[in-house]
C-alpha atoms as a PDB file:
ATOM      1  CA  UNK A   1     -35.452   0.424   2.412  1.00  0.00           C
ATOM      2  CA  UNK A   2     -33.997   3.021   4.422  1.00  0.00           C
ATOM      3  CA  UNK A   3     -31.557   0.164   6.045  1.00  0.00           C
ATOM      4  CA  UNK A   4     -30.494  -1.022   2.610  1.00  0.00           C
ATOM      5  CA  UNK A   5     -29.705   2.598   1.730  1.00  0.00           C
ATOM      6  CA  UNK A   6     -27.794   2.956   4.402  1.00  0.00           C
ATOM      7  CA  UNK A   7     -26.038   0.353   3.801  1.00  0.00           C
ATOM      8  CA  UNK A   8     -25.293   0.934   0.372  1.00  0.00           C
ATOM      9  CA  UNK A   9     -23.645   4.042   1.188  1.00  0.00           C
ATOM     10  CA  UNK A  10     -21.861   2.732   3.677  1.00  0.00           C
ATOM     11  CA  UNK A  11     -19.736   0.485   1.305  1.00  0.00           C
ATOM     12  CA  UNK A  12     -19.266   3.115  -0.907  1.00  0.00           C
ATOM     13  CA  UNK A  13     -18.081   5.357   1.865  1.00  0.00           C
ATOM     14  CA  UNK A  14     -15.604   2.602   2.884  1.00  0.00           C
ATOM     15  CA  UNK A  15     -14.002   2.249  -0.216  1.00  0.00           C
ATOM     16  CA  UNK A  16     -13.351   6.450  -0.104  1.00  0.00           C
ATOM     17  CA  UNK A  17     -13.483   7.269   2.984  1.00  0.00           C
ATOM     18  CA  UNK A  18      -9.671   6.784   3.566  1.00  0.00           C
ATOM     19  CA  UNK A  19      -7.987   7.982   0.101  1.00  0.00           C
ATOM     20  CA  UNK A  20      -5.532  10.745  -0.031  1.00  0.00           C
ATOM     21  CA  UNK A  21      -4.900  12.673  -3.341  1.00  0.00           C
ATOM     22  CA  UNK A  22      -2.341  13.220  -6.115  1.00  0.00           C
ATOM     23  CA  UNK A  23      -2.868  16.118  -8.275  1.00  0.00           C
ATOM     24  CA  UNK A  24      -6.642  14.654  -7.636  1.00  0.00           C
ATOM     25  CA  UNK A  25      -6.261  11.292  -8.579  1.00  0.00           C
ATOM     26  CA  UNK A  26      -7.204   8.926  -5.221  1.00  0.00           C
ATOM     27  CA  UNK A  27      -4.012   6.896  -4.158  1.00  0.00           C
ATOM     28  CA  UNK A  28      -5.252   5.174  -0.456  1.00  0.00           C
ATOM     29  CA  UNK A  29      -4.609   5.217   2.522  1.00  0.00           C
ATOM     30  CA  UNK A  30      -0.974   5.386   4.728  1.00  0.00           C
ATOM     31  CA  UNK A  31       0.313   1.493   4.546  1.00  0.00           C
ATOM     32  CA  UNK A  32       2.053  -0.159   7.288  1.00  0.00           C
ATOM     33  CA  UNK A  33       5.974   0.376   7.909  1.00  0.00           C
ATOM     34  CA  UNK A  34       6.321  -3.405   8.870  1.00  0.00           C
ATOM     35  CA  UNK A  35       9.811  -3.483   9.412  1.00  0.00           C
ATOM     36  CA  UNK A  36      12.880  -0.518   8.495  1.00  0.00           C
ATOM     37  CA  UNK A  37      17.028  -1.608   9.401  1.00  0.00           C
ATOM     38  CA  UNK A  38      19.990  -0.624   7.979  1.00  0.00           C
ATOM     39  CA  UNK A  39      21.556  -4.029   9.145  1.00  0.00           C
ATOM     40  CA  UNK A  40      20.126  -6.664   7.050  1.00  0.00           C
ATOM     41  CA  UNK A  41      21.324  -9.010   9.490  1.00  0.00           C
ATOM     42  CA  UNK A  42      19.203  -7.142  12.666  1.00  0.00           C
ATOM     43  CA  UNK A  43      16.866 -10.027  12.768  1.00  0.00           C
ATOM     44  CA  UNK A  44      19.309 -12.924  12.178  1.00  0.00           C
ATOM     45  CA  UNK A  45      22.295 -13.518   9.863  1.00  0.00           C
ATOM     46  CA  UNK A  46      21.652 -13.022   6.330  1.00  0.00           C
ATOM     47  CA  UNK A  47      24.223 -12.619   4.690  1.00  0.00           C
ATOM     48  CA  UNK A  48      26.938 -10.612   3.703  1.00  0.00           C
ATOM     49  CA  UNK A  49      26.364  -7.442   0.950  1.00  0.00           C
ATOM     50  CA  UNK A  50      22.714  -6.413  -0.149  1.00  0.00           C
ATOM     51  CA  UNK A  51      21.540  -8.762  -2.847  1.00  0.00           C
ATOM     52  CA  UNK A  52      18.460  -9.516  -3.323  1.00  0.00           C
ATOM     53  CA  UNK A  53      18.873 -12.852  -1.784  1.00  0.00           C
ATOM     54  CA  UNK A  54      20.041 -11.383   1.276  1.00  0.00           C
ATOM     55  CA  UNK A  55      17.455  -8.832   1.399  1.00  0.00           C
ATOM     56  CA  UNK A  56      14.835 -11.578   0.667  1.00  0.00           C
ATOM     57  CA  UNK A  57      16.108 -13.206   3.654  1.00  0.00           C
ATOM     58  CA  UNK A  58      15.450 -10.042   6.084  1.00  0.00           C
ATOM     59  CA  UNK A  59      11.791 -10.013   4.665  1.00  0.00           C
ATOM     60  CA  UNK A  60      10.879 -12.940   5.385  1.00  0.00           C
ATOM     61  CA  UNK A  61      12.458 -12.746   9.048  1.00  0.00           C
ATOM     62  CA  UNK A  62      10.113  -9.632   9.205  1.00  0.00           C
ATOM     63  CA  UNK A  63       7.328 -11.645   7.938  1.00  0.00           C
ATOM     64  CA  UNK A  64       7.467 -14.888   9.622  1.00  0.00           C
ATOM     65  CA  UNK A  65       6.983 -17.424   9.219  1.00  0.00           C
ATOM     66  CA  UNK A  66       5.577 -16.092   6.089  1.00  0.00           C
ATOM     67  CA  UNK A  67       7.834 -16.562   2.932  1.00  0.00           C
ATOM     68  CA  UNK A  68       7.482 -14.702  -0.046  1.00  0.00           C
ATOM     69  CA  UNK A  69       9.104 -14.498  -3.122  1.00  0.00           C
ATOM     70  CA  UNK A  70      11.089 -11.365  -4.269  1.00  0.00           C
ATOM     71  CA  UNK A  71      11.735 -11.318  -8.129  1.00  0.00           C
ATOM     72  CA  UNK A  72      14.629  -8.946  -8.770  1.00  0.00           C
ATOM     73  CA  UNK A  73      12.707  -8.172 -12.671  1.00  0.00           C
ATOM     74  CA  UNK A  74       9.959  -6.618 -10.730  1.00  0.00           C
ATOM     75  CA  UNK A  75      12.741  -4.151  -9.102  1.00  0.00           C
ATOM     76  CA  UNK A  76      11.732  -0.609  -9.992  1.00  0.00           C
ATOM     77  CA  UNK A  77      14.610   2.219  -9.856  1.00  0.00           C
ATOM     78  CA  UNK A  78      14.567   6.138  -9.960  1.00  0.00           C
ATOM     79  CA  UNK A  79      11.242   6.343  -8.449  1.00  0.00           C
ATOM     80  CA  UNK A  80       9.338   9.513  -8.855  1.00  0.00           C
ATOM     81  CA  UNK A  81       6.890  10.280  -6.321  1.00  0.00           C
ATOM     82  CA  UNK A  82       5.186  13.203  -5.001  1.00  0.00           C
ATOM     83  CA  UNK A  83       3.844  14.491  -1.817  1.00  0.00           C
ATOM     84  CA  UNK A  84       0.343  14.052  -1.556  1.00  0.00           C
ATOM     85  CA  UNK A  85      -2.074  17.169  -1.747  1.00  0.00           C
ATOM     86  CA  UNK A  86      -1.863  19.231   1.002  1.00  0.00           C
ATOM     87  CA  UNK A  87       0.731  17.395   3.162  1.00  0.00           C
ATOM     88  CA  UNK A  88       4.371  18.112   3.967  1.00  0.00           C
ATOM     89  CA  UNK A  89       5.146  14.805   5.013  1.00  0.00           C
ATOM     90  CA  UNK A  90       3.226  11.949   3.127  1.00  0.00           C
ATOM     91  CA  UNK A  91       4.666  10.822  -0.194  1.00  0.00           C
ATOM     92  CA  UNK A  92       2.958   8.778  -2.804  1.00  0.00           C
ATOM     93  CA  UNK A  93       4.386   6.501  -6.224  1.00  0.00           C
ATOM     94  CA  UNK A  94       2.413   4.294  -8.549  1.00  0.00           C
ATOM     95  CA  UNK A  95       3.204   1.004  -8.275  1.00  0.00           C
ATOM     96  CA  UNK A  96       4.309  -1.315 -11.255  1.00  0.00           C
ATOM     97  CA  UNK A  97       1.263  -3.495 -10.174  1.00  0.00           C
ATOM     98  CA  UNK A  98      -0.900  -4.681  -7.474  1.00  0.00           C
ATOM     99  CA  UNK A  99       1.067  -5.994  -4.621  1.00  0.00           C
ATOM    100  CA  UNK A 100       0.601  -6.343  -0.849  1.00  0.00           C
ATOM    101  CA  UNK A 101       4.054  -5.684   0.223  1.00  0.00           C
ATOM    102  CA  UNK A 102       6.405  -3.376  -1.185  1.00  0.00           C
ATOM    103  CA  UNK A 103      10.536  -2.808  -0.201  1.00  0.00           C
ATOM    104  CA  UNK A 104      12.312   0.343  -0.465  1.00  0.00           C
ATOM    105  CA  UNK A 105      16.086   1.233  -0.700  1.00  0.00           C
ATOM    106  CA  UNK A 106      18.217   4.240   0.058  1.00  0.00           C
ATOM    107  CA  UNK A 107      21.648   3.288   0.029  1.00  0.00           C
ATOM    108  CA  UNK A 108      21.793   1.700   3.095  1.00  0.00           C
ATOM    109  CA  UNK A 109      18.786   1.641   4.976  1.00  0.00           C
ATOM    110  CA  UNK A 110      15.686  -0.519   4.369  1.00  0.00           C
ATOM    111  CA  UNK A 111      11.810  -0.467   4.706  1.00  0.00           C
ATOM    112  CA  UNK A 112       9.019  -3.529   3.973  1.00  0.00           C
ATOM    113  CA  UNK A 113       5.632  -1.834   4.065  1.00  0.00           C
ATOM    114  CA  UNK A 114       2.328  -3.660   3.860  1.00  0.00           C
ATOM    115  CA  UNK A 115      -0.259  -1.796   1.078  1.00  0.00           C
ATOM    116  CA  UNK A 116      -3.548  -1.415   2.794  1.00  0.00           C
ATOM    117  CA  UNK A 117      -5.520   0.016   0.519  1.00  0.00           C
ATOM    118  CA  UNK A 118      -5.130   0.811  -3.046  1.00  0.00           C
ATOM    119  CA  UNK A 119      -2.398  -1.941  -4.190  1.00  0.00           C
ATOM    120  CA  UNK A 120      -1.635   0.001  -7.428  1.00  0.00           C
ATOM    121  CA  UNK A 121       0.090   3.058  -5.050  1.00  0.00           C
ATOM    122  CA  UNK A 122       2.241   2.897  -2.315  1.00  0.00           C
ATOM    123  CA  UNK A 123       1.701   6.213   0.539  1.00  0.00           C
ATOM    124  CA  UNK A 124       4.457   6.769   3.023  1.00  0.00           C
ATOM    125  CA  UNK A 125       3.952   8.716   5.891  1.00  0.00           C
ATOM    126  CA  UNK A 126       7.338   9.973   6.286  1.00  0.00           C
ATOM    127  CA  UNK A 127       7.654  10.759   9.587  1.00  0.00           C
ATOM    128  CA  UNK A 128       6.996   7.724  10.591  1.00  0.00           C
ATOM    129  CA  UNK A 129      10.667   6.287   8.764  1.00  0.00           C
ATOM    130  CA  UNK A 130      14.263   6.613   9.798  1.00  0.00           C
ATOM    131  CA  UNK A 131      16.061   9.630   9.016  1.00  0.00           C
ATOM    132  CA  UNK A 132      18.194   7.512   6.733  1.00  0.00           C
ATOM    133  CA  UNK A 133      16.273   7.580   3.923  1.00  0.00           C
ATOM    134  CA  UNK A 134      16.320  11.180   4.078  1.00  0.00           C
ATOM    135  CA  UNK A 135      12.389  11.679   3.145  1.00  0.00           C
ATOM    136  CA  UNK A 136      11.258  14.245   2.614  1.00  0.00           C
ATOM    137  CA  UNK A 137      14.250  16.988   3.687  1.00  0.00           C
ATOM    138  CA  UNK A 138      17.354  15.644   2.172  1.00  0.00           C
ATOM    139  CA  UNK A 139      16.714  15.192  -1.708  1.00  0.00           C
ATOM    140  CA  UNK A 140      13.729  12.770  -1.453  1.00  0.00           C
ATOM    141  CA  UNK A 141      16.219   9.639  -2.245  1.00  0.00           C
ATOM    142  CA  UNK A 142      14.821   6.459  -2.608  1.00  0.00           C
ATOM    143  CA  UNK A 143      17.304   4.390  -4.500  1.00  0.00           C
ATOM    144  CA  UNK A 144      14.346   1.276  -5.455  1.00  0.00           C
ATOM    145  CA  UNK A 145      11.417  -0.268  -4.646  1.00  0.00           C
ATOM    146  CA  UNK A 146      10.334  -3.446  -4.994  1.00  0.00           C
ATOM    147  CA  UNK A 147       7.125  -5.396  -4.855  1.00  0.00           C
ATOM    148  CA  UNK A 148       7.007  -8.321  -2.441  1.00  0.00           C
ATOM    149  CA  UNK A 149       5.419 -11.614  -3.035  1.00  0.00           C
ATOM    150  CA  UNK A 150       2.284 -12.267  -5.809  1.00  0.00           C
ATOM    151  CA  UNK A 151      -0.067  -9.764  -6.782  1.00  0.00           C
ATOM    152  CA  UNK A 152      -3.384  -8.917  -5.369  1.00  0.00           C
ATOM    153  CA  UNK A 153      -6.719  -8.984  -6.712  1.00  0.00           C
ATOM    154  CA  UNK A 154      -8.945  -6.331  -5.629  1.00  0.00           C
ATOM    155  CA  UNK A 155     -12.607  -5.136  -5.976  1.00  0.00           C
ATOM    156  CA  UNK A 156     -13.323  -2.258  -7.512  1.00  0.00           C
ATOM    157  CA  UNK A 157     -15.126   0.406  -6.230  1.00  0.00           C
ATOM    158  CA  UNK A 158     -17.921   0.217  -8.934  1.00  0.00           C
ATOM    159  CA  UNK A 159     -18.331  -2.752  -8.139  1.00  0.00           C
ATOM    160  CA  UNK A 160     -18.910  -2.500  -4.662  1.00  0.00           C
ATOM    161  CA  UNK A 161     -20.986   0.636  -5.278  1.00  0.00           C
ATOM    162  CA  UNK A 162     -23.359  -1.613  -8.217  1.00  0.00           C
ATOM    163  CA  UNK A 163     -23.790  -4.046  -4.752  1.00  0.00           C
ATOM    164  CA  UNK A 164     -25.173  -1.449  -3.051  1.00  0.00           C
ATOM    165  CA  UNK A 165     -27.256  -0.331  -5.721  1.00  0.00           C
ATOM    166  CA  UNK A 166     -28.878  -3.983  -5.442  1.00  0.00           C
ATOM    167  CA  UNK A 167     -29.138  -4.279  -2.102  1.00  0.00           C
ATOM    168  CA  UNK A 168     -30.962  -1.179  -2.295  1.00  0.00           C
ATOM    169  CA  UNK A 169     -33.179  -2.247  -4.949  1.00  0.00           C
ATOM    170  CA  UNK A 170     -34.354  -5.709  -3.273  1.00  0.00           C
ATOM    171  CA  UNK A 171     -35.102  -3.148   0.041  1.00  0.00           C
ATOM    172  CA  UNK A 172     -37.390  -1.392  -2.408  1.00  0.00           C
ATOM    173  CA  UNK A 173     -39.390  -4.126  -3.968  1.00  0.00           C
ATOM    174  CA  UNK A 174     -39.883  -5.843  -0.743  1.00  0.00           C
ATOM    175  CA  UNK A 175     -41.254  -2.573   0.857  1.00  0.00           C
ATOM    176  CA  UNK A 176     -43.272  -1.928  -2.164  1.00  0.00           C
ATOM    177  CA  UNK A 177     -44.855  -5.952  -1.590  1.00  0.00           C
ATOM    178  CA  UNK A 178     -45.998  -4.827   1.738  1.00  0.00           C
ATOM    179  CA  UNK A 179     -47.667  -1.544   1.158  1.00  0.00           C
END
C-alpha cells in the first residue's frame, strides 16, 4: 500500500514538480535553446534572404538528420509574452498549439527551441540567448514564432494523477486480502 502511494504521488509530483507560473496559471518548465545564428547559412548554405524555405533549411541542419516541416500559416506575429512570476529573466507565451519545436525571430537573429514540458507554452530563459534578440532589456522584441514540425499529443495531468489513484487502490485491496 504504502509503495503504491508512494508511487502515486510520485507521478503526480512529476508532472508539477517543474512548472513555472504566469499570473498563476502553470506554463512548464525552461525548453531547450537547440540552436540560435544570425547567419542562416552557419551550418551550410541555405540560401539567400530569410524565407521560410531558407529558414526551414537551417532547422533541419540543426536537427539532423531529422526533417520537419515548417508551415508558414502556423507563423504567429506580435507575440505577447510575459516574464514569469518572480523572475527577471525567464519569459513565457502561449503557443497556437501543441508542438515540440518552436522558432523565433528578431530581425535578424534566430532561435529553434525544443518544448520539454507543457507543449501549449513556450519558457525562455533569457540569459541563456544572444543579445540580439534583445530579451528582456531592449524592448522585449521578438518579431515571430513559429511552431516546428506536427503537433504533440500529451497526457494530462488528471490523467496521470487518476493512474495513481488506481495503482493505489489495487495496493489496498491486495493488502486488505492478506490481513
Amino acid at each position: 500500500m504504502l509503495a503504491s502511494l508512494v508511487f502515486a504521488v510520485s507521478l503526480f509530483a512529476a508532472g508539477t514538480a517543474s512548472a513555472n507560473f504566469i499570473g498563476g496559471v502553470a506554463v512548464g518548465s525552461v525548453d531547450t535553446l537547440l540552436g540560435e545564428t544570425s547567419d542562416l547559412n552557419s551550418l551550410g548554405a541555405c540560401g539567400s534572404g530569410n524565407s521560410p524555405a531558407v529558414e526551414l533549411c537551417w532547422i533541419n541542419k540543426v536537427l539532423a538528420p531529422t526533417t520537419t516541416t515548417y508551415n508558414e500559416g502556423d507563423k504567429v506575429e506580435d507575440v505577447a509574452y510575459q516574464l514569469l512570476d518572480g523572475s527577471s529573466s525567464l519569459i513565457g507565451f502561449a503557443l497556437a498549439g501543441q508542438t515540440e519545436y518552436f522558432f523565433i525571430k528578431n530581425a535578424n537573429w534566430y532561435g529553434l527551441f525544443q518544448n520539454n514540458d507543457s507543449f501549449d507554452w513556450a519558457v525562455i530563459d533569457t540569459d541563456q540567448i544572444a543579445s540580439g534578440f534583445n530579451l528582456p532589456t531592449d524592448g522585449y522584441t521578438i518579431s515571430h514564432i513559429a511552431p516546428i514540425g506536427g503537433s504533440v499529443d500529451v497526457p494530462e495531468p488528471g490523467s496521470l494523477a487518476l493512474l495513481g489513484l488506481g495503482l493505489a487502490a489495487v495496493g489496498f485491496c491486495r493488502r486488505l486480502r492478506r490481513s
